[in-house]
C-alpha atoms as a PDB file:
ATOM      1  CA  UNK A   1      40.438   7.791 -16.004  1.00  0.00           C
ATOM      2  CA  UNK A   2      41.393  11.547 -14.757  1.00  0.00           C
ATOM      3  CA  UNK A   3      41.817   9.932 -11.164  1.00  0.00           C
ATOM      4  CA  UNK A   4      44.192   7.101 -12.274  1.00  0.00           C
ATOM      5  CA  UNK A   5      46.414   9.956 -13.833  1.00  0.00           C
ATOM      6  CA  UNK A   6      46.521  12.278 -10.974  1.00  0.00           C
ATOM      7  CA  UNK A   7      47.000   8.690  -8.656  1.00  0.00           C
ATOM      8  CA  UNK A   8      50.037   7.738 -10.955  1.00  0.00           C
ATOM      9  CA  UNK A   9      51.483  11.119 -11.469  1.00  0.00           C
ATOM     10  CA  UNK A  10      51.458  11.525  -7.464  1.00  0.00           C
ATOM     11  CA  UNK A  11      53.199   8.049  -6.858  1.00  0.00           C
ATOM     12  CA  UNK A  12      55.705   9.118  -9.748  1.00  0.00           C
ATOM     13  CA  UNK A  13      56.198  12.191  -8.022  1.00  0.00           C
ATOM     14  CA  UNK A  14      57.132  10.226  -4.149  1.00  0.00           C
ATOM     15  CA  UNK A  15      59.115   8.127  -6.313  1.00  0.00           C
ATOM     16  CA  UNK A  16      61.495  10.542  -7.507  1.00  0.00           C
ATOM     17  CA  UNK A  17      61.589  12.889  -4.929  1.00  0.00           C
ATOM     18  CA  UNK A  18      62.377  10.021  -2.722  1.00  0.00           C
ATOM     19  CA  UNK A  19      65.269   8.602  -4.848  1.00  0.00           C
ATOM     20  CA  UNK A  20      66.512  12.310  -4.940  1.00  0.00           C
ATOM     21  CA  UNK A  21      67.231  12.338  -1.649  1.00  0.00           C
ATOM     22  CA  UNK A  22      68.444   8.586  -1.188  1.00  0.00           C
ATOM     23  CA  UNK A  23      71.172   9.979  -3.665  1.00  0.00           C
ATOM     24  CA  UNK A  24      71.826  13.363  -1.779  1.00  0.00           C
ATOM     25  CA  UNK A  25      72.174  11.203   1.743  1.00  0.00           C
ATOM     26  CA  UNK A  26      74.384   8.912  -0.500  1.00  0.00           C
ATOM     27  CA  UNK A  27      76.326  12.138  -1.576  1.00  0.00           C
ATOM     28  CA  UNK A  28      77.091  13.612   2.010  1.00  0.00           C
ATOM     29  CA  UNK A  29      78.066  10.034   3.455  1.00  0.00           C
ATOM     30  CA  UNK A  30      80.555   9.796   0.759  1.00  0.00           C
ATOM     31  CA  UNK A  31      81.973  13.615   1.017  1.00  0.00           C
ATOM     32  CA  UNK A  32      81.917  13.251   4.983  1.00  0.00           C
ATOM     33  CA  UNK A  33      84.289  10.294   4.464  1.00  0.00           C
ATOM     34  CA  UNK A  34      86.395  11.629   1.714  1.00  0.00           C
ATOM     35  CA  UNK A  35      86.832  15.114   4.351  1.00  0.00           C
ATOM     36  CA  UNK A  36      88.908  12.724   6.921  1.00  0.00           C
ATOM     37  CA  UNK A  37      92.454  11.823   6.403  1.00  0.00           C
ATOM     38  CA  UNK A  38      92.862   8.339   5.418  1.00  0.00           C
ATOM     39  CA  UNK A  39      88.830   8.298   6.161  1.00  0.00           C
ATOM     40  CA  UNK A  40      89.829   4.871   3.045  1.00  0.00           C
ATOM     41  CA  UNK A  41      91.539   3.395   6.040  1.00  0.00           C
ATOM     42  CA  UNK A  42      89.045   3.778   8.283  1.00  0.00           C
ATOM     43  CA  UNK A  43      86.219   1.208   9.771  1.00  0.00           C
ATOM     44  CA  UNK A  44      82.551   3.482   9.922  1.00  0.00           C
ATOM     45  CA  UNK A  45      82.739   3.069  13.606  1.00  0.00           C
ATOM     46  CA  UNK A  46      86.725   4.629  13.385  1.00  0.00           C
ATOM     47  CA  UNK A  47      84.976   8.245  11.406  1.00  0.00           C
ATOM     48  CA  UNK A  48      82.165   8.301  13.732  1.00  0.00           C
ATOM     49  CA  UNK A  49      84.997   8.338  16.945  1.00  0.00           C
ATOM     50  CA  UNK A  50      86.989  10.476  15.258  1.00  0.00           C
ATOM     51  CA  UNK A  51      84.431  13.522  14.171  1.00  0.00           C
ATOM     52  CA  UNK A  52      82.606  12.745  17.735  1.00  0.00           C
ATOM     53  CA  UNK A  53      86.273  13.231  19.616  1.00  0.00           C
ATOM     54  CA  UNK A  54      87.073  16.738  17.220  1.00  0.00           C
ATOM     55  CA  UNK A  55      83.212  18.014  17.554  1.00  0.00           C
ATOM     56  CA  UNK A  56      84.176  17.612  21.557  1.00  0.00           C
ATOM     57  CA  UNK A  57      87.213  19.800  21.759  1.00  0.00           C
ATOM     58  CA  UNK A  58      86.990  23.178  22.839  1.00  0.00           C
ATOM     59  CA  UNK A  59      89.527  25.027  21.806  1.00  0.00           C
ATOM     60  CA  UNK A  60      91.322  25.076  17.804  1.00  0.00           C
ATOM     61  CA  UNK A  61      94.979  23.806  19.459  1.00  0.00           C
ATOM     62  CA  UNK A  62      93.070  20.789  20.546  1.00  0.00           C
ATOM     63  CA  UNK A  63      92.015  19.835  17.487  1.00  0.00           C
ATOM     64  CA  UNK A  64      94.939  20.347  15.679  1.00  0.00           C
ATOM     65  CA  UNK A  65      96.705  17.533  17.999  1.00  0.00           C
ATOM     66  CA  UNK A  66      93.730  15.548  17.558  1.00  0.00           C
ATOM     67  CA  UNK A  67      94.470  15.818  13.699  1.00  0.00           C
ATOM     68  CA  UNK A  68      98.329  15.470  13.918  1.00  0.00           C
ATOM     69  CA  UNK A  69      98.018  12.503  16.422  1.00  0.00           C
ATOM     70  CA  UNK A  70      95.502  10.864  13.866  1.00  0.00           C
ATOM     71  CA  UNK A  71      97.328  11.797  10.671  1.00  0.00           C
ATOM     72  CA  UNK A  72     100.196   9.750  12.155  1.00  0.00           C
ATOM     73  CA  UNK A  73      98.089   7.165  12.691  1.00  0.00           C
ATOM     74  CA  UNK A  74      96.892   6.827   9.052  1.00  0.00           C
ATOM     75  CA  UNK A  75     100.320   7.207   7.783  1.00  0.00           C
ATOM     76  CA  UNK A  76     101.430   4.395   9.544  1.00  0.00           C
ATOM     77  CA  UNK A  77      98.528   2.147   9.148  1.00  0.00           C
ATOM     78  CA  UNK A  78      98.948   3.390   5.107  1.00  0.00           C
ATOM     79  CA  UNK A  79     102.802   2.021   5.635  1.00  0.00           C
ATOM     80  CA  UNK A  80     101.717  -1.367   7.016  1.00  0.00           C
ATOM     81  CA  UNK A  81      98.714  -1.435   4.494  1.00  0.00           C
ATOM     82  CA  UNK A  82     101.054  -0.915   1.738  1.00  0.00           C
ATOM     83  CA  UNK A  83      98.849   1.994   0.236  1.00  0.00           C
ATOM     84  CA  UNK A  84      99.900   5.929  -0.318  1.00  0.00           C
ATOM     85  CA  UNK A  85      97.617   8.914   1.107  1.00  0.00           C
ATOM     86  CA  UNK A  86      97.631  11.731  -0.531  1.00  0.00           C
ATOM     87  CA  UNK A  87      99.546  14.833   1.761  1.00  0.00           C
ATOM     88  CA  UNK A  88      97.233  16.607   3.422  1.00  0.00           C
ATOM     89  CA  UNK A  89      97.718  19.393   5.434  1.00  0.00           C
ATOM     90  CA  UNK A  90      97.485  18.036   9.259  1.00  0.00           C
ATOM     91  CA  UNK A  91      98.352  21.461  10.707  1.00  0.00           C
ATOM     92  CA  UNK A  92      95.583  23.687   8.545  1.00  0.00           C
ATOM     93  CA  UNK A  93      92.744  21.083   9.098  1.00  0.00           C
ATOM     94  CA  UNK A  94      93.243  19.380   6.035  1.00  0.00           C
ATOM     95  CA  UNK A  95      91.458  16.424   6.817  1.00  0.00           C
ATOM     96  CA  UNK A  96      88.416  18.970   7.323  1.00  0.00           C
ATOM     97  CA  UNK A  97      87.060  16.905  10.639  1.00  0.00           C
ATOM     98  CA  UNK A  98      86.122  20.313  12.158  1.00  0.00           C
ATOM     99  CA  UNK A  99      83.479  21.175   9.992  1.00  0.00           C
ATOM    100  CA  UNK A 100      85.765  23.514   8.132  1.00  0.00           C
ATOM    101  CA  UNK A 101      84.877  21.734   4.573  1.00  0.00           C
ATOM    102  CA  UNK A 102      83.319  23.552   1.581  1.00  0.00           C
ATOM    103  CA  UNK A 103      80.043  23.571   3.158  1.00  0.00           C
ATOM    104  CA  UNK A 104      78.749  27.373   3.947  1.00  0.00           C
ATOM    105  CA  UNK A 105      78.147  27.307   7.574  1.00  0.00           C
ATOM    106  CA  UNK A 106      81.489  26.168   8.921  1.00  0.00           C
ATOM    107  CA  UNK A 107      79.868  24.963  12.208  1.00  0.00           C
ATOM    108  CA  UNK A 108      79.889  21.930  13.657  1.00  0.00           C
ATOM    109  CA  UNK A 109      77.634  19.377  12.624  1.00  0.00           C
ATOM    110  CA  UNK A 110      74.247  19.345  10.240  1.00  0.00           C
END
């Protein structure tokens, strides 16, 4: 009987530890999105370009004509979409693609 608890209270335990972190992935996949100007606009393969082409610059001025080039794009795709993006800041990294979110760290990548 003892060894039927300790099995059950282990496969509880994998259980919810493992639907903790299906949430948490679910969690950064939805911030990482929301962190990239008109990310709503975007196909997956689009954000995945995008924060592989700003992880690639070298310098900050690179990035912010990376950002200005792509906030253009987004307002003009918004335009033809028919939809309103909120203003962010294209010029202080508003759209975050850097790595320069609310995560501690500010470097690129997990």
């Amino acid at each position: 009987m003892k060894r039927k608890i300790v099995i059950l209270s282990t496969l509880l335990s994998v259980l919810t530890l493992s639907a903790g972190h299906t949430l948490a992935a679910d969690k950064d996949r939805t911030q990482d999105r929301d962190q990239i100007y008109g990310s709503q606009l975007m196909t997956q393969q689009e954000r995945i370009e995008y924060r592989t082409r700003i992880r690639a610059t070298k310098t900050a001025e690179e990035r912010k004509q990376i950002r200005k080039e792509h906030h253009e794009r987004m307002k003009e795709r918004a335009k033809v979409q028919g939809v309103t993006l909120p203003n962010g800041s294209q010029t202080q990294g508003g759209d975050m693609g850097s790595g320069g979110g609310k995560r501690s760290g500010g470097g690129r990548g997990r």
